[in-house]
N, C-alpha and C. Protein backbone atom coordinates (compact mmCIF):
# COMPACT_ATOMS: atom_id res chain seq x y z
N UNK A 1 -25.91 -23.37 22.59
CA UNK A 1 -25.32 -23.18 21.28
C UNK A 1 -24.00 -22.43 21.47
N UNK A 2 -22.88 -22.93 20.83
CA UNK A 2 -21.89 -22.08 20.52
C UNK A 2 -21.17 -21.32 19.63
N UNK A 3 -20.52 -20.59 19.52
CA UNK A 3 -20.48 -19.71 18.64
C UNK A 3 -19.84 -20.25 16.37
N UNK A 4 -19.16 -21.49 17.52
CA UNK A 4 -19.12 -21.98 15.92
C UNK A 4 -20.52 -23.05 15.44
N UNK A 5 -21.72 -23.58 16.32
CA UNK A 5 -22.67 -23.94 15.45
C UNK A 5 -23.07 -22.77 15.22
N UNK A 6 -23.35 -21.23 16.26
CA UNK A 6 -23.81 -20.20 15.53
C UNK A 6 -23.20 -19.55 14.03
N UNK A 7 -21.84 -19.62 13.79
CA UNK A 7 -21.81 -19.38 12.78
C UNK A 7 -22.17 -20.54 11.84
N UNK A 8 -22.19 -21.66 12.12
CA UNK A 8 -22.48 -22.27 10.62
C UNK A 8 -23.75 -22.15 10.26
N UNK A 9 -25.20 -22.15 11.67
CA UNK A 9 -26.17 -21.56 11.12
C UNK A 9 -26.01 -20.63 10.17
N UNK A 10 -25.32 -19.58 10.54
CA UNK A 10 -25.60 -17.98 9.85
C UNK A 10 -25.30 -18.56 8.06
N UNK A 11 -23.53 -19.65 8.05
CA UNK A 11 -23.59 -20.04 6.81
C UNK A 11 -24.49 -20.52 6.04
N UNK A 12 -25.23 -21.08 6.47
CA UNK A 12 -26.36 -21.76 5.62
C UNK A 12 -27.95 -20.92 5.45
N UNK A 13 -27.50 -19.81 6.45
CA UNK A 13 -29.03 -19.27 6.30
C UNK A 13 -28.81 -18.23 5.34
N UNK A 14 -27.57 -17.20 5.52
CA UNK A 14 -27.15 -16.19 4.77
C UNK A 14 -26.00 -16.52 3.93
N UNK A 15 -25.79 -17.34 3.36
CA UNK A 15 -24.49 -17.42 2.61
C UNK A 15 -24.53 -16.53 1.23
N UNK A 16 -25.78 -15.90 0.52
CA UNK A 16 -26.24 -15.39 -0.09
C UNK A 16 -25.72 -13.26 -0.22
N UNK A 17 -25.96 -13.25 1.15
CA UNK A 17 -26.28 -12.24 1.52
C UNK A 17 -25.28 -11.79 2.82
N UNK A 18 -24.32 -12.41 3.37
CA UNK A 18 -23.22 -12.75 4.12
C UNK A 18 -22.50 -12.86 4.21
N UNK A 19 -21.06 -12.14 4.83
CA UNK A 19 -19.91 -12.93 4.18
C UNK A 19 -19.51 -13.33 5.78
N UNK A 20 -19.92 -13.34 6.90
CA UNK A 20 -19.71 -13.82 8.14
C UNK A 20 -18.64 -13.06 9.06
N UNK A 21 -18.29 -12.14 8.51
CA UNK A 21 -16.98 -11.25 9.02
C UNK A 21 -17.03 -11.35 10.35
N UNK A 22 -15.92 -10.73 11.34
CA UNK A 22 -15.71 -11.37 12.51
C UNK A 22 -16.30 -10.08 13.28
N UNK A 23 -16.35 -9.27 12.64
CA UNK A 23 -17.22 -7.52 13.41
C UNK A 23 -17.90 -7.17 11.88
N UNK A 24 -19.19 -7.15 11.99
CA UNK A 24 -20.12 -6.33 11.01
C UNK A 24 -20.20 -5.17 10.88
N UNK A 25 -19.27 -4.56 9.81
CA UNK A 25 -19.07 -3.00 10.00
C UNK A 25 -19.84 -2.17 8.73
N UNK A 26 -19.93 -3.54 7.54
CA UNK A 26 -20.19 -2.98 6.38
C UNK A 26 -19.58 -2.62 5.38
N UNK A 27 -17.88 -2.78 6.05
CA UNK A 27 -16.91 -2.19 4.71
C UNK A 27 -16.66 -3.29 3.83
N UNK A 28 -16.68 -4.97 4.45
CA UNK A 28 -16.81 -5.63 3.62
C UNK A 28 -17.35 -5.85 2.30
N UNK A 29 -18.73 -5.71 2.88
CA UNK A 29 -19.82 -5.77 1.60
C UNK A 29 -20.27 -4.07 0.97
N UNK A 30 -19.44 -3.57 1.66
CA UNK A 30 -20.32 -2.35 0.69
C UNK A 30 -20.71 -2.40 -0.94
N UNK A 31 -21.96 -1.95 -1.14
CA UNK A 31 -22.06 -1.43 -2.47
C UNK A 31 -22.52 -3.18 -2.86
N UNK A 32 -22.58 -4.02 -2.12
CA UNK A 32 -23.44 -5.26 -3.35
C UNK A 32 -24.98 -5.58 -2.79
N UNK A 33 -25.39 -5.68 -3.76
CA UNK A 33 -27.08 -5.62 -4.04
C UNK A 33 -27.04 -7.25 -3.48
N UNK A 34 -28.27 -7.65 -2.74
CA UNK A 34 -29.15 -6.48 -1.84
C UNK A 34 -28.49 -6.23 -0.77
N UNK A 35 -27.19 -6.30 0.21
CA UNK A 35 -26.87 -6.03 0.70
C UNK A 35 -27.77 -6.53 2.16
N UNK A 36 -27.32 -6.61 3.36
CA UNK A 36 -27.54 -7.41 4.38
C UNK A 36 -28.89 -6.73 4.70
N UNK A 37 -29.85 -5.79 4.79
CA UNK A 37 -30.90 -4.96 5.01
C UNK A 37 -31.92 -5.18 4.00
N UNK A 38 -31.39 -6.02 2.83
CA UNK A 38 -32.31 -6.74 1.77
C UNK A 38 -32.46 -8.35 2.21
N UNK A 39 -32.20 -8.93 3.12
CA UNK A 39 -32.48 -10.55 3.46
C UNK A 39 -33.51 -10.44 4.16
């Protein structure tokens, strides 16, 4: 697998709950319900 089928998995599994950022730091999504620790 490479990293772009890995991300399109992630699109379709988390698109909800995801915004796919290129480093997961959290400042993206801060503060929206449920937030990545709620999937």
């Amino acid at each position: 697998m490479d990293l772009l089928t890995a991300r399109k998995n992630a699109a379709d599994r988390l698109s909800r709950a995801c915004r796919l950022c290129r480093q997961c730091n959290g400042v993206a999504c801060a503060g929206e319900i449920p937030g990545f620790g709620g999937v």
